[in-house]
N, C-alpha and C. Protein backbone atom coordinates (compact mmCIF):
# COMPACT_ATOMS: atom_id res chain seq x y z
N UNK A 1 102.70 104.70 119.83
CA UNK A 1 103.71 103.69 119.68
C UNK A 1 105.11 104.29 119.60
N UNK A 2 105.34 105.31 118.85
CA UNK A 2 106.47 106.18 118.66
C UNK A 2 106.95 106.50 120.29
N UNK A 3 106.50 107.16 120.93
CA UNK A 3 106.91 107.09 122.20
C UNK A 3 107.06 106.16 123.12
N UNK A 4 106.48 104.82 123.35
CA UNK A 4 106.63 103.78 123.70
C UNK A 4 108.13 102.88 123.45
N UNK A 5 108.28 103.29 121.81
CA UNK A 5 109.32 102.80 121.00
C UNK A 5 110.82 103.74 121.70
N UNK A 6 110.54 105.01 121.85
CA UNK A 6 111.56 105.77 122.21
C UNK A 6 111.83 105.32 123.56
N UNK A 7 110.89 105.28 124.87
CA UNK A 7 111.16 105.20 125.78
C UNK A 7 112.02 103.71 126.00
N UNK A 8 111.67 102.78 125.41
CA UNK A 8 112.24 102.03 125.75
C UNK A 8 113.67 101.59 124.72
N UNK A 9 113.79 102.04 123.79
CA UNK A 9 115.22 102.17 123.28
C UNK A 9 115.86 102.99 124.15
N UNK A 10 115.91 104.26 124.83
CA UNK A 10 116.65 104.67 125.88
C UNK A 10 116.79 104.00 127.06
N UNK A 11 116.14 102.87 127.48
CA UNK A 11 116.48 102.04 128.43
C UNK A 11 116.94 100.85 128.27
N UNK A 12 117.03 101.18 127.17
CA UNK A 12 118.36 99.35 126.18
C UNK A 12 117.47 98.46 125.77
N UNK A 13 116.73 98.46 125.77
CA UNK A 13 115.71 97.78 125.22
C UNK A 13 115.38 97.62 123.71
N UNK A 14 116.57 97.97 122.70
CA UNK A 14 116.45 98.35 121.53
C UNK A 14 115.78 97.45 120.64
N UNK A 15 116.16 95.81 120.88
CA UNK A 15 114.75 94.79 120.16
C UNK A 15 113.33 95.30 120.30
N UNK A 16 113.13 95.65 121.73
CA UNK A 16 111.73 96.44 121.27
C UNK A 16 111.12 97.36 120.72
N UNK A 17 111.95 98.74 120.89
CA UNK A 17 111.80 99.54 120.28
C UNK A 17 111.36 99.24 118.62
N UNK A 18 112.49 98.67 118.18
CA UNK A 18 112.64 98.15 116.69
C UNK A 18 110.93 97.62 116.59
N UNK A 19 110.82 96.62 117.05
CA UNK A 19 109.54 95.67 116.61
C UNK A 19 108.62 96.92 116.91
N UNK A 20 108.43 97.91 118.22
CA UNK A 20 107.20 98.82 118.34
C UNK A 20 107.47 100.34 116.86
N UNK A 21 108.50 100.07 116.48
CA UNK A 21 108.38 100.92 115.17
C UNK A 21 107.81 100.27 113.59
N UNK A 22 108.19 98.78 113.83
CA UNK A 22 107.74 98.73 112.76
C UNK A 22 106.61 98.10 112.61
N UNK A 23 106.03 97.46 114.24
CA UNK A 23 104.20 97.75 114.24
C UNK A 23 103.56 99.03 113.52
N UNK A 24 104.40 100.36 114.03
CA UNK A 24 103.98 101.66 113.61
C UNK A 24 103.81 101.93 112.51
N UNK A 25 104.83 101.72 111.34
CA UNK A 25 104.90 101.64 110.19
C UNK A 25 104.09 100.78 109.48
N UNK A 26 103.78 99.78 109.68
CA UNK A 26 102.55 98.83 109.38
C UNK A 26 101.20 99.59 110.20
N UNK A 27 100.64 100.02 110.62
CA UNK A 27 99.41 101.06 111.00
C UNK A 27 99.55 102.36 110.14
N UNK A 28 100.63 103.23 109.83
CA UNK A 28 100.60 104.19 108.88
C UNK A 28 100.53 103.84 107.41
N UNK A 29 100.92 102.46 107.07
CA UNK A 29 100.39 102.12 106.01
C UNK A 29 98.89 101.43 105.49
N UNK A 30 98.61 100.88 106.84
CA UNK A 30 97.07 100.43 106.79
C UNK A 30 96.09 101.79 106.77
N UNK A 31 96.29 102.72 107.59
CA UNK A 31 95.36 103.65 108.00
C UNK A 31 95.59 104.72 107.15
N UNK A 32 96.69 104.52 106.63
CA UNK A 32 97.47 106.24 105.50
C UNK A 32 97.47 107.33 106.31
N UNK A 33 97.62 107.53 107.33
CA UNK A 33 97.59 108.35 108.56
C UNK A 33 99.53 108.57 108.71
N UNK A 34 99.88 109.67 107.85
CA UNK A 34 101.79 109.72 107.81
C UNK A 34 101.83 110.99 108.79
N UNK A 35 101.04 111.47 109.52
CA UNK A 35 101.20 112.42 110.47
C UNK A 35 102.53 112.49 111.37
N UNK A 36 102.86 111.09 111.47
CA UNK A 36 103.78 110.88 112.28
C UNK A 36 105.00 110.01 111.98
N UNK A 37 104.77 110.06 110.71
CA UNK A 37 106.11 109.40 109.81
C UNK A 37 107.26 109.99 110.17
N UNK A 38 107.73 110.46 110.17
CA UNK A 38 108.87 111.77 110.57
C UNK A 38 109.79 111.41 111.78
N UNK A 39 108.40 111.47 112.69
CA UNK A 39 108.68 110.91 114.04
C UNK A 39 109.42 109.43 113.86
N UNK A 40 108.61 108.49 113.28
CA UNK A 40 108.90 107.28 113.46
C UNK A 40 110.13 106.86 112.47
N UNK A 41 110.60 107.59 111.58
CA UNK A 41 111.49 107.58 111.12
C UNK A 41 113.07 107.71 111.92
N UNK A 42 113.19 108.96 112.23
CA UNK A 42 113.72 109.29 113.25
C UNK A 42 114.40 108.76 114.60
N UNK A 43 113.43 108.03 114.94
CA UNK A 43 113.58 107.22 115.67
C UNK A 43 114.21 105.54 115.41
N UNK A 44 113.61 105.37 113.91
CA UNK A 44 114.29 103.64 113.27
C UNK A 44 116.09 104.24 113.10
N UNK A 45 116.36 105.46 113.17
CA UNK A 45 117.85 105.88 113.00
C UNK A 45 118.55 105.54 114.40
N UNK A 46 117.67 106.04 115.07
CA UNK A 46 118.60 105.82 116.69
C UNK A 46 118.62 104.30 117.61
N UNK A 47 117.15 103.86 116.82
CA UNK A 47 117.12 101.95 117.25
C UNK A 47 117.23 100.91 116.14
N UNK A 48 116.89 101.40 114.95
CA UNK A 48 116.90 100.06 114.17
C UNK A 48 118.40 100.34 113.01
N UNK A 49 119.06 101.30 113.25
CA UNK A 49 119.57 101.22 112.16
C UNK A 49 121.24 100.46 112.55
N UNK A 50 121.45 100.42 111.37
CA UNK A 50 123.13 99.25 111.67
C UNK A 50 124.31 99.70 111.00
N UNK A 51 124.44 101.08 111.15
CA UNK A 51 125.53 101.76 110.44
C UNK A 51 125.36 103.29 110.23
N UNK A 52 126.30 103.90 110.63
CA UNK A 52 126.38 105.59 109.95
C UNK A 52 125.83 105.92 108.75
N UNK A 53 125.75 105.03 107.36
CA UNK A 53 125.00 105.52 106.36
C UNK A 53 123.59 105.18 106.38
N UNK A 54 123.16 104.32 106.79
CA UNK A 54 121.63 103.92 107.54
C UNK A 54 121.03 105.10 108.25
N UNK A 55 121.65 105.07 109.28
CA UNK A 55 120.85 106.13 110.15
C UNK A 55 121.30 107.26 110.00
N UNK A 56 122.11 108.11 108.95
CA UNK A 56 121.95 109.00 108.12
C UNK A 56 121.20 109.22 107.29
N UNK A 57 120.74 108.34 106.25
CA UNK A 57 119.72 108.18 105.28
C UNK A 57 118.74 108.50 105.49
N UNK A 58 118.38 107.68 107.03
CA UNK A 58 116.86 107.90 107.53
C UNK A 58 116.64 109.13 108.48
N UNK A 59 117.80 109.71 109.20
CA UNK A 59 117.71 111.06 109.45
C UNK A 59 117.67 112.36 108.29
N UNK A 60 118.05 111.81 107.21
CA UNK A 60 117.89 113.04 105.89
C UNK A 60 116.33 112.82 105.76
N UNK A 61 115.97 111.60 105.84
CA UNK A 61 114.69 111.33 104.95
C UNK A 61 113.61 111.95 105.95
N UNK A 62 113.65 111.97 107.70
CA UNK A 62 113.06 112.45 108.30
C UNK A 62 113.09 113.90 108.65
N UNK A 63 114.16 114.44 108.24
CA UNK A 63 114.10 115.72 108.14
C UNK A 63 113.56 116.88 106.97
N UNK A 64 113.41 115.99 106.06
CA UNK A 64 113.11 116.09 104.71
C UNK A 64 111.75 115.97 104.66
N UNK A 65 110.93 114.80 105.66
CA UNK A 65 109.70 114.72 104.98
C UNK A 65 109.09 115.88 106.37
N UNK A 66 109.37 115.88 107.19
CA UNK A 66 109.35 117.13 108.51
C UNK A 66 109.19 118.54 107.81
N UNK A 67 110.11 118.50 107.18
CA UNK A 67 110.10 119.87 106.48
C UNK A 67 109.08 120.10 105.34
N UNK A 68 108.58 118.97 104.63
CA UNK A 68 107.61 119.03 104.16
C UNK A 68 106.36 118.98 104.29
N UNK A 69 106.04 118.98 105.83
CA UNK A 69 104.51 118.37 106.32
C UNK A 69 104.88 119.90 107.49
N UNK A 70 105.75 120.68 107.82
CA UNK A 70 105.78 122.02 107.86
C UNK A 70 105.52 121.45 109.61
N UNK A 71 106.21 120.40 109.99
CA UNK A 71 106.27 120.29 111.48
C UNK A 71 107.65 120.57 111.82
N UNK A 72 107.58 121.37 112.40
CA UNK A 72 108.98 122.24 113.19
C UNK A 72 108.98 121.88 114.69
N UNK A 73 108.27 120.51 115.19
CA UNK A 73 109.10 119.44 116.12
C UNK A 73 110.07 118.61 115.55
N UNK A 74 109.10 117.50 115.12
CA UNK A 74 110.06 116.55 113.93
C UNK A 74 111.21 117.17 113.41
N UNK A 75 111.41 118.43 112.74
CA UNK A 75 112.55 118.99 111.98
C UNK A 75 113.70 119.05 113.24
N UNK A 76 112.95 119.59 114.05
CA UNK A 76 113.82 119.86 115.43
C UNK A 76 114.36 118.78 115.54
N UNK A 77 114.03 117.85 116.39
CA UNK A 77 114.34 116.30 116.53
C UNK A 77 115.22 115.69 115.58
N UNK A 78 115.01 115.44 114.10
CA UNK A 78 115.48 115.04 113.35
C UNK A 78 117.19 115.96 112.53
N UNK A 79 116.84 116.62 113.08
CA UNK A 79 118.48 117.75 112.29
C UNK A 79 118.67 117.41 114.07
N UNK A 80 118.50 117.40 115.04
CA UNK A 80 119.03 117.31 116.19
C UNK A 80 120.18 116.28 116.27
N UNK A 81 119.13 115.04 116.11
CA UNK A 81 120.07 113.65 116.11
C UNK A 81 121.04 113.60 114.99
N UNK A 82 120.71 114.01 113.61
CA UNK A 82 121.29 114.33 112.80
C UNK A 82 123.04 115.00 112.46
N UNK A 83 122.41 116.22 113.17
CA UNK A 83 123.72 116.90 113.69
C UNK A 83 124.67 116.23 115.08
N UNK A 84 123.94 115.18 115.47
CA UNK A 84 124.88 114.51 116.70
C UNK A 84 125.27 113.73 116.12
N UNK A 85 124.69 112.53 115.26
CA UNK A 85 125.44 112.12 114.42
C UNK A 85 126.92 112.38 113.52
N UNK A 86 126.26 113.37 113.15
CA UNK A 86 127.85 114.25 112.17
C UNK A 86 128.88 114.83 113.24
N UNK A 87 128.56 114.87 114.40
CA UNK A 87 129.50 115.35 115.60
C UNK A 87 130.61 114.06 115.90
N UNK A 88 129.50 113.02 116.16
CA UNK A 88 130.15 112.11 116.47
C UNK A 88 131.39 111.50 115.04
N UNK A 89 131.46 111.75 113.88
CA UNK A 89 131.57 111.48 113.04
C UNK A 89 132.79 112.84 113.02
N UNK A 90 132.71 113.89 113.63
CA UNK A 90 133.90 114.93 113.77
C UNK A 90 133.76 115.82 112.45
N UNK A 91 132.25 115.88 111.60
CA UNK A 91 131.88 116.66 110.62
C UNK A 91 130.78 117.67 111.49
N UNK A 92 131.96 119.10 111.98
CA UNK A 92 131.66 119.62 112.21
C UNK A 92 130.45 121.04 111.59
N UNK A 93 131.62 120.84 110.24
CA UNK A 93 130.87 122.16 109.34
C UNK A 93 129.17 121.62 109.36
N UNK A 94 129.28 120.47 108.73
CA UNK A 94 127.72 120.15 108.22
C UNK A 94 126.93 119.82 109.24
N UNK A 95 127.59 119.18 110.42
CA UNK A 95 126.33 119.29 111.75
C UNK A 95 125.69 120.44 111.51
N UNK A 96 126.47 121.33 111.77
CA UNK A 96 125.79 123.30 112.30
C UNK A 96 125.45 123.65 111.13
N UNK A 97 125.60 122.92 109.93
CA UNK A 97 125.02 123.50 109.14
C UNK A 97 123.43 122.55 108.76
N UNK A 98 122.83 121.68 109.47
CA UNK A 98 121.84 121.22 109.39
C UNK A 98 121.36 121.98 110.71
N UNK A 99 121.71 122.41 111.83
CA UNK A 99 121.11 122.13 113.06
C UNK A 99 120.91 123.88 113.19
N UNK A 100 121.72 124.65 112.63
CA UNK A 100 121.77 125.77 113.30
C UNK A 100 120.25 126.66 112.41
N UNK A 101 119.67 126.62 111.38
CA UNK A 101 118.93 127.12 110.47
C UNK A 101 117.76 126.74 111.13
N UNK A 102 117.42 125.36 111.30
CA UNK A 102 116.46 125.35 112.60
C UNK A 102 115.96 125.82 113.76
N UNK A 103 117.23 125.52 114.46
CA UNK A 103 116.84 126.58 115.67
C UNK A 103 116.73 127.72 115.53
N UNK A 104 117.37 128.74 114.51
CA UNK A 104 117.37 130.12 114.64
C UNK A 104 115.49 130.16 113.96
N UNK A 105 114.94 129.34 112.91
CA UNK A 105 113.36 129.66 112.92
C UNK A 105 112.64 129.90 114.32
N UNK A 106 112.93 128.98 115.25
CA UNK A 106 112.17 129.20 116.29
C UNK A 106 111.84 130.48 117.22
N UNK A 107 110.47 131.16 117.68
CA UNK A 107 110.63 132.24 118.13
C UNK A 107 110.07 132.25 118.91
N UNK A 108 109.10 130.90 119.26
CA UNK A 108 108.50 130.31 120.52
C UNK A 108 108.90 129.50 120.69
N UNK A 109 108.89 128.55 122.09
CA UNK A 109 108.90 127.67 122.77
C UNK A 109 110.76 126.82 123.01
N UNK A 110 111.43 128.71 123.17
CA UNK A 110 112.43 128.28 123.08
C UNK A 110 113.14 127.83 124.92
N UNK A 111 111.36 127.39 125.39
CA UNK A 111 112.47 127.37 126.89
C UNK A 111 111.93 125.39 126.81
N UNK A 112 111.41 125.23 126.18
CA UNK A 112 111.10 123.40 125.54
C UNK A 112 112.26 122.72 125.50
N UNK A 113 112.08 121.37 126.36
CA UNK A 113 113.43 120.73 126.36
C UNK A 113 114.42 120.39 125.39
N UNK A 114 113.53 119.66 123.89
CA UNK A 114 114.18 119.89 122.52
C UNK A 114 114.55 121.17 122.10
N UNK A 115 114.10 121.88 122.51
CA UNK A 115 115.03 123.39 121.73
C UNK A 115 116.29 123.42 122.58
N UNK A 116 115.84 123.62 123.96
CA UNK A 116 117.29 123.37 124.55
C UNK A 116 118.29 122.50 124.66
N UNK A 117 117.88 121.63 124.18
CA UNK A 117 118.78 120.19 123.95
C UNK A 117 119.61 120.65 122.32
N UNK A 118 118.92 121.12 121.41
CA UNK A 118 119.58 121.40 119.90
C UNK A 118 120.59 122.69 120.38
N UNK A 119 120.29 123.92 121.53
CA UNK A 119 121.02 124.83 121.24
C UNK A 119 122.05 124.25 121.83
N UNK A 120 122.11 123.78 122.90
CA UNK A 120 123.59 123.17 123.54
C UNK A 120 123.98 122.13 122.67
N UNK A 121 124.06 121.50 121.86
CA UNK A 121 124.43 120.35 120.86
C UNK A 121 125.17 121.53 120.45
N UNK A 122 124.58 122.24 119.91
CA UNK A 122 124.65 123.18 118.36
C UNK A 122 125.77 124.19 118.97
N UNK A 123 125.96 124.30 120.34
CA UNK A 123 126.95 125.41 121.22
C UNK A 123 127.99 124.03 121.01
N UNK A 124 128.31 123.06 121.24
CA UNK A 124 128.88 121.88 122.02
C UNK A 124 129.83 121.62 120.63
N UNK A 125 129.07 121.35 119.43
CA UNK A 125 129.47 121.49 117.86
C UNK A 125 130.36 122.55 117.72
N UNK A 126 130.08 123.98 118.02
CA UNK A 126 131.00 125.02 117.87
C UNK A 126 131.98 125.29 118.05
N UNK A 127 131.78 124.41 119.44
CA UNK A 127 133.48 124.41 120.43
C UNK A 127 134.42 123.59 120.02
N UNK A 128 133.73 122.17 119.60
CA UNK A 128 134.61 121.17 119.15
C UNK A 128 135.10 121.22 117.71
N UNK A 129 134.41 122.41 116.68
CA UNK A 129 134.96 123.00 115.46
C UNK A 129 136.05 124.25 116.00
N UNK A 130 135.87 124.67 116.35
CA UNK A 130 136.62 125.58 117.21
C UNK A 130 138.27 125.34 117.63
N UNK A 131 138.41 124.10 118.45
CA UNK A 131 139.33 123.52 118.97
C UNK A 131 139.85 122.23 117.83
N UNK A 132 138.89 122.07 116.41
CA UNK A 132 139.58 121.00 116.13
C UNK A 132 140.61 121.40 115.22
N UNK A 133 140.81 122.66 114.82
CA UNK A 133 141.67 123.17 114.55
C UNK A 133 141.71 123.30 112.42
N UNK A 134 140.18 123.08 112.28
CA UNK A 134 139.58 122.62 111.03
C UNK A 134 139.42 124.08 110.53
N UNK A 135 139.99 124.55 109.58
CA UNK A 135 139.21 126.01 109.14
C UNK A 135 137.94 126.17 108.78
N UNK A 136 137.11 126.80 109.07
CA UNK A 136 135.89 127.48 108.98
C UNK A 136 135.46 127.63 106.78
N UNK A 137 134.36 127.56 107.21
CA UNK A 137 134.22 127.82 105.57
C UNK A 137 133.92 129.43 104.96
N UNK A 138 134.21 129.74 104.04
CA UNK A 138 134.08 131.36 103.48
C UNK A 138 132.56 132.00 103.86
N UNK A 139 132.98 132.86 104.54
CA UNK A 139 131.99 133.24 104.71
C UNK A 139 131.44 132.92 106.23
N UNK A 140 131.54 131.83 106.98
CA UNK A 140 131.13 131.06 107.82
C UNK A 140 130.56 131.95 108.77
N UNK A 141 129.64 132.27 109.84
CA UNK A 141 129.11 132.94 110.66
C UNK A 141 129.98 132.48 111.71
N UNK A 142 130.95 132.81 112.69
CA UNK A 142 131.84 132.43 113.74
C UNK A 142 131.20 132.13 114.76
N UNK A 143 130.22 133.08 115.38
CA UNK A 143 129.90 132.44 116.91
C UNK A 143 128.65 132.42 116.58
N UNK A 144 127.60 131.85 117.90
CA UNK A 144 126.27 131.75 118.00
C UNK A 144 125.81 132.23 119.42
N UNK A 145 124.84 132.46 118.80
CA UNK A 145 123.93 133.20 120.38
C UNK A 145 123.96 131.97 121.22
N UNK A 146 123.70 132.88 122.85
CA UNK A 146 124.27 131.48 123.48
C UNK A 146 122.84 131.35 123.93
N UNK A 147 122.67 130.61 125.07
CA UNK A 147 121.69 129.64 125.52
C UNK A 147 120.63 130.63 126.20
């Protein structure tokens, strides 16, 4: 359902999406099966939610429970959108500082479209901290390995 839900929120379809997530959420509570909570979380940020502190909330909460069920997709995904979020929002420091600790765990499957999608975000973030003319924080690591 999670993928069903995604595919068709990327094709504007966002009433559906919404209703095919929270079918989902009603089956993870019938079955207790949260394997994929994370996921479906994640996803109610990018279709169901109705505001920057909404689909912040639920991107902390999916990155949070990701990190606790020790899935390093979901984490990916979720600090991904996360950190695009805070881009869009022109909070540069704390994007890269959710997004960049992630990717650097990874030591496989860094030619996977989500990894490559977070390092160019996470390059894209740098530039636009870079140019926004925002000082860096103490200490701050300056550049990043590139792609």
């Amino acid at each position: 359902m999670a993928s069903a839900a995604e595919l068709r929120g990327r094709y504007g379809d966002v009433a559906a999406a919404s209703a095919l997530l929270e079918r989902a959420d009603e089956v993870i509570n019938i079955t207790n099966s949260r394997w994929c909570s994370a996921e479906i979380m994640r996803l109610r940020a990018r279709f169901s939610a109705h505001n920057f502190e909404e689909a912040a909330a639920l991107l902390r909460g999916s990155l949070a429970l990701a990190r606790e069920q020790h899935s390093k997709l979901w984490e990916l995904r979720a600090a991904s959108d996360l950190a695009e979020l805070l881009r869009d929002q022109r909070n540069y420091i704390e994007a890269r500082e959710v997004l960049n600790p992630v990717c650097e765990w990874f030591n496989e499957g860094k030619d996977t479209a989500d990894y490559i999608a977070a390092r160019t975000l996470l390059h894209e973030i740098e530039e636009l901290h870079k140019h926004s003319g925002e000082p860096r924080k103490t200490g701050e690591n300056v550049g990043i390995s590139s792609l």
